[in-house]
C-alpha atoms as a PDB file:
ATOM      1  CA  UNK A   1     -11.387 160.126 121.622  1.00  0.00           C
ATOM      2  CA  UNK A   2      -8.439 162.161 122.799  1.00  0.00           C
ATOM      3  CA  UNK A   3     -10.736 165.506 120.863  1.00  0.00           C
ATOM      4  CA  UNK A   4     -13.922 164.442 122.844  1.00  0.00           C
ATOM      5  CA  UNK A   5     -12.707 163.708 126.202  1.00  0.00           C
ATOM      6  CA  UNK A   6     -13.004 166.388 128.625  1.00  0.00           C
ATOM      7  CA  UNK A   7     -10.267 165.401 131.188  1.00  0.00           C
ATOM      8  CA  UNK A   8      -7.907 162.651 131.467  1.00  0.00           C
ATOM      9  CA  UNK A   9      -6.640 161.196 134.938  1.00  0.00           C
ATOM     10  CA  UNK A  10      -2.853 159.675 134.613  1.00  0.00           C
ATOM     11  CA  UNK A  11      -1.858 158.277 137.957  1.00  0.00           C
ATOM     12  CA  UNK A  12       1.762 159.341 137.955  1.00  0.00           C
ATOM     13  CA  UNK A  13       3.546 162.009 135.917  1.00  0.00           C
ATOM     14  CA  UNK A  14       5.001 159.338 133.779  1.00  0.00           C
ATOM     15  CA  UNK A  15       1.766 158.228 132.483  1.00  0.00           C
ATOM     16  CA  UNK A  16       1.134 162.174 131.902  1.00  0.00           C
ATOM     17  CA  UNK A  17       4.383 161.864 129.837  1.00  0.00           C
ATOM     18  CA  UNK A  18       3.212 159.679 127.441  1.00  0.00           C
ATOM     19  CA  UNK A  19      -0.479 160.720 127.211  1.00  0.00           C
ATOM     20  CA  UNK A  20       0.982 164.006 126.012  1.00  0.00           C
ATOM     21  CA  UNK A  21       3.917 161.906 123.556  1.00  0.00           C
ATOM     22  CA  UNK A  22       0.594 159.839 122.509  1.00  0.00           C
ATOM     23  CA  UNK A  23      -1.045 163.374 121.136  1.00  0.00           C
ATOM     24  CA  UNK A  24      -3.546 164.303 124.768  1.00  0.00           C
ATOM     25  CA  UNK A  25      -3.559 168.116 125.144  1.00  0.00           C
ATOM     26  CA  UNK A  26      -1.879 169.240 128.412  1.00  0.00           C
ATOM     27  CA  UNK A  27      -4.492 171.007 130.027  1.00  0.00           C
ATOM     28  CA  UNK A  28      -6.559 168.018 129.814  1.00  0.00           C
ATOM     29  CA  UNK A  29      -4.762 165.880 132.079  1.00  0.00           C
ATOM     30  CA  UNK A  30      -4.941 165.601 135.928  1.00  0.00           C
ATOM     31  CA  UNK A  31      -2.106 163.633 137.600  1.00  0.00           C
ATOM     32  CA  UNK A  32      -4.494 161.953 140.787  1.00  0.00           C
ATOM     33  CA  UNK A  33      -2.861 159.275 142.120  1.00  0.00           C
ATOM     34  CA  UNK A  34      -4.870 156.196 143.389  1.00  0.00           C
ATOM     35  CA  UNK A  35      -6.040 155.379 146.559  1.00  0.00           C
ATOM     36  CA  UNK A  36      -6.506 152.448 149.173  1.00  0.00           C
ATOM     37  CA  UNK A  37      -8.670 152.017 152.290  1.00  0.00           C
ATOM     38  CA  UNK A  38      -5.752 153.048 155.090  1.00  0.00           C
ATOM     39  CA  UNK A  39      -7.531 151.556 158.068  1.00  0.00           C
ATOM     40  CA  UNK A  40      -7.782 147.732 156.292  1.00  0.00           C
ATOM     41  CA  UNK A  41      -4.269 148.780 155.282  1.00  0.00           C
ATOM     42  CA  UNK A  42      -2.621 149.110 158.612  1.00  0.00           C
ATOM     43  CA  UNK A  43       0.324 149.013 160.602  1.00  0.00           C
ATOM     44  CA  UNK A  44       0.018 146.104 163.722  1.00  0.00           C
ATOM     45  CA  UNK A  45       2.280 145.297 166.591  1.00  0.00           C
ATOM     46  CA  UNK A  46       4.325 142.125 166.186  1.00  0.00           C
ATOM     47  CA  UNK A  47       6.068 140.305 168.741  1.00  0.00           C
ATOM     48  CA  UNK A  48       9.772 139.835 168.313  1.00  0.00           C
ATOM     49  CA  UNK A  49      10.261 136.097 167.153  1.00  0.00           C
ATOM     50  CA  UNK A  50      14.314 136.988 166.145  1.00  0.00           C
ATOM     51  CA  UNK A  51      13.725 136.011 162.684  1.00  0.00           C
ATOM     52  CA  UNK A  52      12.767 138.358 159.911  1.00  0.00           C
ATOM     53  CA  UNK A  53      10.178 137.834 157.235  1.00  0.00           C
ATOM     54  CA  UNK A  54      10.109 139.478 153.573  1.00  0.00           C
ATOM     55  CA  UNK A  55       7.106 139.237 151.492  1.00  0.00           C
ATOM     56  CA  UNK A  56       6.313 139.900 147.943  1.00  0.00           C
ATOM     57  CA  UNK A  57       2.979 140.224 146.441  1.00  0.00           C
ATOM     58  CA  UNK A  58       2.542 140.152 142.580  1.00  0.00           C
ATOM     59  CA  UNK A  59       1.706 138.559 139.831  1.00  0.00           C
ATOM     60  CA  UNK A  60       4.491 135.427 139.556  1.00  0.00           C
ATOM     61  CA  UNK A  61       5.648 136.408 136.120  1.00  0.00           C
ATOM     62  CA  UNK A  62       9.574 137.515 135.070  1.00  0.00           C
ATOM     63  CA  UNK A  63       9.087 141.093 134.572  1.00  0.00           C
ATOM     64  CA  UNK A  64       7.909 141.230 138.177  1.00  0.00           C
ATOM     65  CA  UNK A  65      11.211 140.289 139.434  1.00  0.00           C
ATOM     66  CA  UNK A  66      10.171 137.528 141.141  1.00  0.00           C
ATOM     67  CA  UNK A  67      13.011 134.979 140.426  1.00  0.00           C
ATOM     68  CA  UNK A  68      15.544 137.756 141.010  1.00  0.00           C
ATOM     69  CA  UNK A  69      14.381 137.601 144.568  1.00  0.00           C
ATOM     70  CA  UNK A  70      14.388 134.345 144.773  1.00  0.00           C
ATOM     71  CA  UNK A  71      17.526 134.127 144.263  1.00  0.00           C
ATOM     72  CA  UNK A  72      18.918 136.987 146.128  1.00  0.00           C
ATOM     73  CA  UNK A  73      16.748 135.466 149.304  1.00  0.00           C
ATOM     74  CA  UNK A  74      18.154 132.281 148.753  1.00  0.00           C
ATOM     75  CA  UNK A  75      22.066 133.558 149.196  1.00  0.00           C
ATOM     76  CA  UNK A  76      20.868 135.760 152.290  1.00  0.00           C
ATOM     77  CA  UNK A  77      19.385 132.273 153.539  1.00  0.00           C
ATOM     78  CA  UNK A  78      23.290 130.542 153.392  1.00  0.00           C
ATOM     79  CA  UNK A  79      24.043 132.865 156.226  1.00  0.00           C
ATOM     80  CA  UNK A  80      20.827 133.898 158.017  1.00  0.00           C
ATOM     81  CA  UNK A  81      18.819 130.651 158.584  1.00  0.00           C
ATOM     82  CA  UNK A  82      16.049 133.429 160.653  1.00  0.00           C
ATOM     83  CA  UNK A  83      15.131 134.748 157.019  1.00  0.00           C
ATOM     84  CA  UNK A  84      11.880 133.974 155.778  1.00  0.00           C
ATOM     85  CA  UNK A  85      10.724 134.764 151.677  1.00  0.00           C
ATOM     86  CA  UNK A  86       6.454 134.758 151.245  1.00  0.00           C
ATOM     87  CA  UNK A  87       5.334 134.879 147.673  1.00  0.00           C
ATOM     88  CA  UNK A  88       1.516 135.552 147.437  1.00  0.00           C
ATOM     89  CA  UNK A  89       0.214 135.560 143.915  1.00  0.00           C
ATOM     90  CA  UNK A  90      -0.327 133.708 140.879  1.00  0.00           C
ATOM     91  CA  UNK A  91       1.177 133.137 137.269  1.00  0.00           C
ATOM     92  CA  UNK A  92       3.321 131.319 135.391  1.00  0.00           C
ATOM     93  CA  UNK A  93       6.558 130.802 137.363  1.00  0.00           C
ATOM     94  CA  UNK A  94       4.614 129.721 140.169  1.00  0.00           C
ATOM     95  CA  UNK A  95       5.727 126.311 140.366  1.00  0.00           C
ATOM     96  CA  UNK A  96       9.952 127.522 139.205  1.00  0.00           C
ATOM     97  CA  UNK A  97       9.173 129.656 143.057  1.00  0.00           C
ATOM     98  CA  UNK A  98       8.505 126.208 144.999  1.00  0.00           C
ATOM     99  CA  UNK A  99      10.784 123.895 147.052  1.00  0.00           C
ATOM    100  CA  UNK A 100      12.877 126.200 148.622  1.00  0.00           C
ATOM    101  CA  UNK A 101      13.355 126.623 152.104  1.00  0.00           C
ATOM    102  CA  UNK A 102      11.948 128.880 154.056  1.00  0.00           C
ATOM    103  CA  UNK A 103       9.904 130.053 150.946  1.00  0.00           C
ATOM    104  CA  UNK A 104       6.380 129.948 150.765  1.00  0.00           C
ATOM    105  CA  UNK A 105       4.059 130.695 147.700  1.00  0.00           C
ATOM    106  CA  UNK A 106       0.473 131.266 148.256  1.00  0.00           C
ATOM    107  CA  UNK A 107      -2.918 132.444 146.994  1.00  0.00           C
ATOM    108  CA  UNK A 108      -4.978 134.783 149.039  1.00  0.00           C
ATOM    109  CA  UNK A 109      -8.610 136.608 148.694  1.00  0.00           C
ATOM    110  CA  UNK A 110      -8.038 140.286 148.747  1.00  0.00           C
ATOM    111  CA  UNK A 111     -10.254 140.070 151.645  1.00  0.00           C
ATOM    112  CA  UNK A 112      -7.448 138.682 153.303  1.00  0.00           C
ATOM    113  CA  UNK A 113      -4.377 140.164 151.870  1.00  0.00           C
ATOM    114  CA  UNK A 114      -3.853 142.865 154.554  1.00  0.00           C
ATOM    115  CA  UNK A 115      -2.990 139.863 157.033  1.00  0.00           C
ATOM    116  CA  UNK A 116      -0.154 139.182 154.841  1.00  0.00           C
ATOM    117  CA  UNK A 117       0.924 142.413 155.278  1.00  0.00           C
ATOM    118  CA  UNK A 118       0.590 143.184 158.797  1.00  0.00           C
ATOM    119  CA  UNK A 119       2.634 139.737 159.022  1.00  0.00           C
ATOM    120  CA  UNK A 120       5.575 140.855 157.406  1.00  0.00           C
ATOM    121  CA  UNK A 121       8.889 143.029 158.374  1.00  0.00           C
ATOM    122  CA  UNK A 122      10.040 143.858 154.754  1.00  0.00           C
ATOM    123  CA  UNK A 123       8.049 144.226 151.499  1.00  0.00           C
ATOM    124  CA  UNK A 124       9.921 143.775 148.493  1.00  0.00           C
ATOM    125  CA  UNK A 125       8.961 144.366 144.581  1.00  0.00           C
ATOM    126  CA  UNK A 126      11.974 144.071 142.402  1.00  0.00           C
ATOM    127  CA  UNK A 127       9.892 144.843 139.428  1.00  0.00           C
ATOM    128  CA  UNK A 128      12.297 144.769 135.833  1.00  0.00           C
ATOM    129  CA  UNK A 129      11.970 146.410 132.383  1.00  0.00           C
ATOM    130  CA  UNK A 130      10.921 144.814 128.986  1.00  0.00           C
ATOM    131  CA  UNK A 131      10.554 146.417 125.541  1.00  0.00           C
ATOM    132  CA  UNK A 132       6.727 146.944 125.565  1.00  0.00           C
ATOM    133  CA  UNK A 133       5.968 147.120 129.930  1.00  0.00           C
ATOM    134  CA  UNK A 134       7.304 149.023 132.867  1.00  0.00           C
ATOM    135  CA  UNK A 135       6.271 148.882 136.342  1.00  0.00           C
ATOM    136  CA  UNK A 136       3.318 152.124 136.076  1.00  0.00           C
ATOM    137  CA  UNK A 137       1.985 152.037 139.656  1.00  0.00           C
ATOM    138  CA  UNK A 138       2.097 149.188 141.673  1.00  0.00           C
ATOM    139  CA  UNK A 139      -0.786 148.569 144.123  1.00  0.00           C
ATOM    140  CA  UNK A 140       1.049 146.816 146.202  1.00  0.00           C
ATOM    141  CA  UNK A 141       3.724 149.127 147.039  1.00  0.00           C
ATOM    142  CA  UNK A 142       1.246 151.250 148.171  1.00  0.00           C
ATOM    143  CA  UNK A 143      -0.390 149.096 150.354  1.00  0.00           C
ATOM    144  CA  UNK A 144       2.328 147.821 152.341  1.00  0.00           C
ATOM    145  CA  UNK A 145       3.556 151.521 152.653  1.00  0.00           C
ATOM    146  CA  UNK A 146       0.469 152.040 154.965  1.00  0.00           C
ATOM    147  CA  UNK A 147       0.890 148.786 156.689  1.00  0.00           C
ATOM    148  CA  UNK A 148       4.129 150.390 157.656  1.00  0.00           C
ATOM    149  CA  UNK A 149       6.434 148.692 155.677  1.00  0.00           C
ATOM    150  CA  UNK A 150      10.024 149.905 154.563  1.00  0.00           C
ATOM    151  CA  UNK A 151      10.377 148.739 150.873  1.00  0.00           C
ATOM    152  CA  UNK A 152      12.951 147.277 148.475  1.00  0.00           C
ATOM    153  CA  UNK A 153      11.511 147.573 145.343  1.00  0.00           C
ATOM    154  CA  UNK A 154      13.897 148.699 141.858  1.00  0.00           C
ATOM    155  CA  UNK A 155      13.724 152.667 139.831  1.00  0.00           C
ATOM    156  CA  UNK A 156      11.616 151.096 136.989  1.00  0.00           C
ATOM    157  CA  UNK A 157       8.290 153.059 135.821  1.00  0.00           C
ATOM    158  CA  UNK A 158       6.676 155.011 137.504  1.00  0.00           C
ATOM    159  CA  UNK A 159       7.783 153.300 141.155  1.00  0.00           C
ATOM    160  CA  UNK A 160      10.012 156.269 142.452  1.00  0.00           C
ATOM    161  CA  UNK A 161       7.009 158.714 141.656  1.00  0.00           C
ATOM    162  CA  UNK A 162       4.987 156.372 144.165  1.00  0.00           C
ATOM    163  CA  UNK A 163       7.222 155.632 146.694  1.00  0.00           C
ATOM    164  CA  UNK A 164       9.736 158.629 146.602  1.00  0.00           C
ATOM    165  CA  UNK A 165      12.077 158.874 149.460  1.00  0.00           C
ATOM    166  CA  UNK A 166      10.431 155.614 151.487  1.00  0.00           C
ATOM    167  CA  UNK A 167      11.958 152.597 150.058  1.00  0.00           C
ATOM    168  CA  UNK A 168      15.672 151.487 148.958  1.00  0.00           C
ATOM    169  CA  UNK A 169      16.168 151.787 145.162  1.00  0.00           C
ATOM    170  CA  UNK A 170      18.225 148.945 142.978  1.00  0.00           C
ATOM    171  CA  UNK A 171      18.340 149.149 139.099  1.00  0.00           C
ATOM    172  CA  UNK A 172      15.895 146.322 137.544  1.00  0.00           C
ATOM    173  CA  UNK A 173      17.458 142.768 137.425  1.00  0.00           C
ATOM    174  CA  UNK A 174      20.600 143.994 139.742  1.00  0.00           C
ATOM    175  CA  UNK A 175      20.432 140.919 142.014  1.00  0.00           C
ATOM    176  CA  UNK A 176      23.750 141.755 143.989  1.00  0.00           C
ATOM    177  CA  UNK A 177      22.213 145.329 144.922  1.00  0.00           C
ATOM    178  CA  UNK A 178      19.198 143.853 145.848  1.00  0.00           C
ATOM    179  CA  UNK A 179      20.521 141.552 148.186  1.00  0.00           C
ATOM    180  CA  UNK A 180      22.446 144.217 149.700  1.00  0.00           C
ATOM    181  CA  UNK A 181      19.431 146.318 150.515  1.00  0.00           C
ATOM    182  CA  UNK A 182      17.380 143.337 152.077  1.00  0.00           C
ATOM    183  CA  UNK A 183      20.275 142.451 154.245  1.00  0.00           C
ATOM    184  CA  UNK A 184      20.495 146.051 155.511  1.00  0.00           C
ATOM    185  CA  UNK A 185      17.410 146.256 156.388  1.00  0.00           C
ATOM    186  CA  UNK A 186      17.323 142.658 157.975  1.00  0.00           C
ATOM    187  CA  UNK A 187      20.359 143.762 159.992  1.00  0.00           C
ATOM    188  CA  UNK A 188      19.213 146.856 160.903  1.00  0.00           C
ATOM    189  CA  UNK A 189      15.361 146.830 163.201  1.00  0.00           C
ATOM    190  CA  UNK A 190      15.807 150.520 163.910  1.00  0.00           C
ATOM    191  CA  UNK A 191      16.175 151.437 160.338  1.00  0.00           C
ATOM    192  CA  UNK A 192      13.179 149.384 159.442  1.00  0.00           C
ATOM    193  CA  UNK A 193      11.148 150.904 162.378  1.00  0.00           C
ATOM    194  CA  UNK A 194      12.002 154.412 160.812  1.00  0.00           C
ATOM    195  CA  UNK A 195      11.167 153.875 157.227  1.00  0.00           C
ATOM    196  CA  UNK A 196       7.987 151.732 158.191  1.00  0.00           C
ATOM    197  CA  UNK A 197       7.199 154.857 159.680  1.00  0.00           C
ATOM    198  CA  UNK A 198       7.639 157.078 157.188  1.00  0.00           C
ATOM    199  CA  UNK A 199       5.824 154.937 154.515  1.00  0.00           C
ATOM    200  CA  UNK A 200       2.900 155.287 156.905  1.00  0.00           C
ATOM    201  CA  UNK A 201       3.041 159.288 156.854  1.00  0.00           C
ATOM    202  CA  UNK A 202       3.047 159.341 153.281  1.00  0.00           C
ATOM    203  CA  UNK A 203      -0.269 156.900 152.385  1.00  0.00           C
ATOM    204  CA  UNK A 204      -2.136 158.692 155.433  1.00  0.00           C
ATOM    205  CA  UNK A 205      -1.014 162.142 153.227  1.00  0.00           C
ATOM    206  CA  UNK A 206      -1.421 161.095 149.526  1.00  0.00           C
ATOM    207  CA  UNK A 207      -2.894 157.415 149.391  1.00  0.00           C
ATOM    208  CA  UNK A 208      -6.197 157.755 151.596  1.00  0.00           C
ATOM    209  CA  UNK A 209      -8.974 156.883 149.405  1.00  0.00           C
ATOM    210  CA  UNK A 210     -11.218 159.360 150.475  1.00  0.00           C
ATOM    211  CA  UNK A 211      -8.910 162.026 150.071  1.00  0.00           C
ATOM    212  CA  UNK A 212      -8.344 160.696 146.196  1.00  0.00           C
ATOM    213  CA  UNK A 213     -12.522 160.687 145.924  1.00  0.00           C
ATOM    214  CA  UNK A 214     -12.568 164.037 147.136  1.00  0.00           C
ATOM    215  CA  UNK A 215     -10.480 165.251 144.452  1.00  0.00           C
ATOM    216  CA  UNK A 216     -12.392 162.704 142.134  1.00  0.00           C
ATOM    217  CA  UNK A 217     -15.472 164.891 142.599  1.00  0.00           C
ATOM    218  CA  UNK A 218     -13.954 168.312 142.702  1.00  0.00           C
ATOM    219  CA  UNK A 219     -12.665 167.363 139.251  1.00  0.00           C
ATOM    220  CA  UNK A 220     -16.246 166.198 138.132  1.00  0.00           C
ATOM    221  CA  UNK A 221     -17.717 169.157 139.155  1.00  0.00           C
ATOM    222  CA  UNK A 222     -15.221 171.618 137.321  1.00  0.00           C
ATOM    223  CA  UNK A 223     -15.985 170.046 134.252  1.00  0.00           C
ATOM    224  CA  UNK A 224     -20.301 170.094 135.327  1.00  0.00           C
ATOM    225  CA  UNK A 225     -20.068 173.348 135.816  1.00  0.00           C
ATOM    226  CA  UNK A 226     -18.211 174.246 132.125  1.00  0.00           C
END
């Protein structure tokens, strides 16, 4: 396959990485990362309710994180009783996610998902490392970038490649840091007002879908016109 195929598309430099360790010829690959539709992925004005809500949208399974901000939320909560933690996804630790308070877990259509977003103050994917997966993208990160979202996510994968200088980094599974960055941000409105805004400038430049078609096509017709 890798002798036959014309051009390869990795979606972060990372991936490039290993397509070349994996024996894929340089000048076949094209880092093009992907895209989202940025007007059902939005920013909307909230009203001020004093309380602050974090939400976290993944699939419910360890190397996700999940339970590491669970429990991070759930010392923030001992102090700060205007905290609110939204899970929406689905998996295995599901049900280990329930019964807290002010923690919700939910299923939602995609249709719907962008509510979720628009909903929320602080997006959070604390995604961790295992011996045969790392975090390579994350869709989600990217969509609550262009909702105008400041992020807490950790430095595993390819995450830093997607959300460079618009979200606070922890190391994977360091719960103390990553309670540290929630509460600064949950402290701080201005500060999540500025990186919201920030993480809005960068989709509209490199997440736009038809910008990422665009270069889809220019790439198809390069290799038409061989």
């Amino acid at each position: 396959a890798y002798e036959n195929i014309d051009k390869f598309l990795a979606v972060t430099n990372k991936a490039r990485e290993a397509l070349i360790k994996e024996g894929v010829s340089d000048h076949k690959i094209e880092v093009l990362k992907l895209g989202i539709d940025i007007q059902k992925f939005k920013p909307r004005i909230k009203q001020d309710k004093g309380s602050v809500h974090i939400l976290c949208v993944a699939r419910l399974v360890p190397e996700k994180g999940v339970t590491d901000l669970l429990e991070a939320f759930s010392d923030i909560y001992k102090k700060n009783k205007k905290v609110w933690l939204t899970f929406v996804g689905d998996g295995p630790l599901r049900q280990d996610l329930k019964g807290y308070r002010n923690v919700t877990v939910k299923k939602v259509p995609y249709s719907k998902i962008h509510n979720e977003y628009q909903s929320a103050d602080i997006f959070c994917l604390p995604s961790r490392k295992t011996k045969t997966w790392e975090e390579q993208y994350g869709m989600s990160l990217i969509e609550a970038m262009a909702t105008g979202l400041p992020v807490v996510t950790s430095d595993a994968g390819g995450i830093p490649e997607v959300c460079g200088s618009c979200a606070l980094y922890i190391k994977p599974g360091n719960v103390i840091a990553l309670k540290k960055n929630l509460e600064y941000l949950i402290d701080n409105k201005s500060i999540r007002k500025s990186m919201g805004k920030a993480a809005r400038r960068l989709a509209e430049a490199e997440y736009d879908r038809l910008k990422v078609a665009k270069r889809v096509g220019e790439i198809y017709r390069s290799l038409a016109g061989r």
